[in-house]
Protein backbone atom coordinates (compact mmCIF):
# COMPACT_ATOMS: atom_id res chain seq x y z
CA UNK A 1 5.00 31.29 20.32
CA UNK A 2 4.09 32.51 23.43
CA UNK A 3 3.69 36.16 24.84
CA UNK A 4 3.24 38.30 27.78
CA UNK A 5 1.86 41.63 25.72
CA UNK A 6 -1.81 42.08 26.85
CA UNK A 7 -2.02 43.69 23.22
CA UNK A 8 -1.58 40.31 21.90
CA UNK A 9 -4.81 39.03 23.28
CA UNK A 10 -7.94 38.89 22.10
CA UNK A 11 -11.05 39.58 23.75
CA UNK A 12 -11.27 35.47 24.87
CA UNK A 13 -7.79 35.58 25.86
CA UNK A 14 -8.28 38.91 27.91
CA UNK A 15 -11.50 37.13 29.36
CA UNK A 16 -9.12 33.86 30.90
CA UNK A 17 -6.10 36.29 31.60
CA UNK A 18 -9.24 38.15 34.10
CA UNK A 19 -9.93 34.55 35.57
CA UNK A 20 -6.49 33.46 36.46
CA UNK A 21 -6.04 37.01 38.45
CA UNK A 22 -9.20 36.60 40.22
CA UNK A 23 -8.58 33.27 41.72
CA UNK A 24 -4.88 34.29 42.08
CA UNK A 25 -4.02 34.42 46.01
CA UNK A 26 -7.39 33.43 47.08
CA UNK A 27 -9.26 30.58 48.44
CA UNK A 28 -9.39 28.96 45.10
CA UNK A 29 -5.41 29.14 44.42
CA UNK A 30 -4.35 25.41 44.60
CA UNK A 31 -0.48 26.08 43.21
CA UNK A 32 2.11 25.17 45.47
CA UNK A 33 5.11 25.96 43.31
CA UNK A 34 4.98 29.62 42.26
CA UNK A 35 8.08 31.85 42.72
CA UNK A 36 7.71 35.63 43.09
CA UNK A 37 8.25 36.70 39.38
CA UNK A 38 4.25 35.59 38.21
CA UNK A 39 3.25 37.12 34.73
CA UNK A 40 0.07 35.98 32.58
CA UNK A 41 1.40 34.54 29.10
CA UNK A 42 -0.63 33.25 26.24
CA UNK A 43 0.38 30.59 24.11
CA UNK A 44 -0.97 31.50 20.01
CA UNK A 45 -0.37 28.08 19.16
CA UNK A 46 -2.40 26.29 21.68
CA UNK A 47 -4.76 29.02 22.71
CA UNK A 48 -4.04 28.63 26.38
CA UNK A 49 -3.44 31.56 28.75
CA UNK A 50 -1.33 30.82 32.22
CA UNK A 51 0.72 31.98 35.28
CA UNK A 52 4.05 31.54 34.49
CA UNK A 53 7.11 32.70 36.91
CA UNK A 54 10.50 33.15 37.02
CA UNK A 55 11.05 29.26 37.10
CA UNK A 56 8.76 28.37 34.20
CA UNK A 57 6.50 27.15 36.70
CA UNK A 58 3.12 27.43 35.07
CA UNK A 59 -0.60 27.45 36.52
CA UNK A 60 -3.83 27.16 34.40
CA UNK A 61 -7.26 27.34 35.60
CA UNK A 62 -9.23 24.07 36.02
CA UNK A 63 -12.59 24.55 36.41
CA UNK A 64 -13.33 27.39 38.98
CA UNK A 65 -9.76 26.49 40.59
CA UNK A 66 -5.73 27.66 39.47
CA UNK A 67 -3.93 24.47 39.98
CA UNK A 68 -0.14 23.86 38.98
CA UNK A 69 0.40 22.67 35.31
CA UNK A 70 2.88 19.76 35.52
CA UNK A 71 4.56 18.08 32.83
CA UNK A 72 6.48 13.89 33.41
CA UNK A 73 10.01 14.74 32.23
CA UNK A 74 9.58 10.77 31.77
CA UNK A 75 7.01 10.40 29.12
CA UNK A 76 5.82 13.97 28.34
CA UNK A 77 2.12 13.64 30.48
CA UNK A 78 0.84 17.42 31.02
CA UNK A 79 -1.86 18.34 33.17
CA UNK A 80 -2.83 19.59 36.69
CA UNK A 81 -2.20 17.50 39.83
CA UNK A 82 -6.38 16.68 39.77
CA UNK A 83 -6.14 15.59 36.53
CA UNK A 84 -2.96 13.13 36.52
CA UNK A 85 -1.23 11.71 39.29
CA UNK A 86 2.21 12.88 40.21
CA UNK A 87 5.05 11.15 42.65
CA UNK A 88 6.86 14.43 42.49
CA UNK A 89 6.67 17.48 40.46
CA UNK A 90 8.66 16.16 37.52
CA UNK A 91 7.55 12.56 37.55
CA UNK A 92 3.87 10.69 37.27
CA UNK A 93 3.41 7.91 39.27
CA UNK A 94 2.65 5.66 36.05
CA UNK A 95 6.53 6.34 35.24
CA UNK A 96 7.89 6.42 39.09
CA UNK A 97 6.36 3.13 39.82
CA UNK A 98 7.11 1.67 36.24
CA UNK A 99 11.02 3.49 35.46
CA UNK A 100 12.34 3.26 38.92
CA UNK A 101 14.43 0.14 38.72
CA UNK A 102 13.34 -1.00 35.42
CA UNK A 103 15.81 0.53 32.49
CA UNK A 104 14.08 -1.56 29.62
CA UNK A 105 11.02 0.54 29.95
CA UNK A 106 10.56 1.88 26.12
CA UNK A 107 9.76 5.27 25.32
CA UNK A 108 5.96 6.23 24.92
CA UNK A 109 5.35 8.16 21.73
C-alpha cells in the first residue's frame, strides 16, 4: 500500500524522500515524462520511495541521478530507461521487436 503522509516514513524513507527533492529540477533530473501534479509516495510493501504525478508517472533515483521508472505493458519489465531498453514508454524493445507482427509470442511469467 502506498502513501503520500511524510508521517508514514521512517527515518530511511525520509532520508530517499530528501534525495529525490534534491536532484528534482536540477542537472541530475533525467525524467522526461512528469506532469505538474509531482508528490513523493512510499511504497510499505516494497520499501521504495518515488515521484509520482498526476499521470502515475513515477521517477526513482538511480544512483546519483532521478530517471523515469517505466514498466512493458507487454511482459511486465520495470526499471529506468539506463537500466532496460525501451522503444517507447510503454513497450521494451525485447517485446517491440519480438510482438510486433508476431501474435504467437507466449506470455512471460
Amino acid at each position: 500500500m502506498n502513501t503520500q503522509n511524510l508521517a508514514d516514513f521512517g527515518y530511511r524513507e525520509l532520508k530517499m524522500a530528501a534525495e529525490l527533492l534534491t536532484a528534482y529540477k536540477t542537472d541530475r533530473d533525467k525524467t522526461e515524462l512528469f506532469g505538474d501534479q509531482v508528490r513523493i509516495e512510499f511504497n510499505r510493501s516494497s520499501g521504495h520511495v518515488f515521484l509520482i504525478d498526476e499521470n502515475y508517472q513515477v521517477a526513482m533515483m538511480n544512483n546519483d541521478v532521478l530517471e523515469d521508472w517505466l514498466h512493458c505493458e507487454g511482459c511486465d519489465r520495470e526499471g529506468s530507461r539506463s537500466e532496460i531498453s525501451f522503444a517507447d514508454d510503454r513497450t521494451c524493445a525485447e517485446c517491440y521487436i519480438g510482438g510486433e507482427d508476431d501474435d504467437s509470442q507466449e506470455e512471460v511469467d
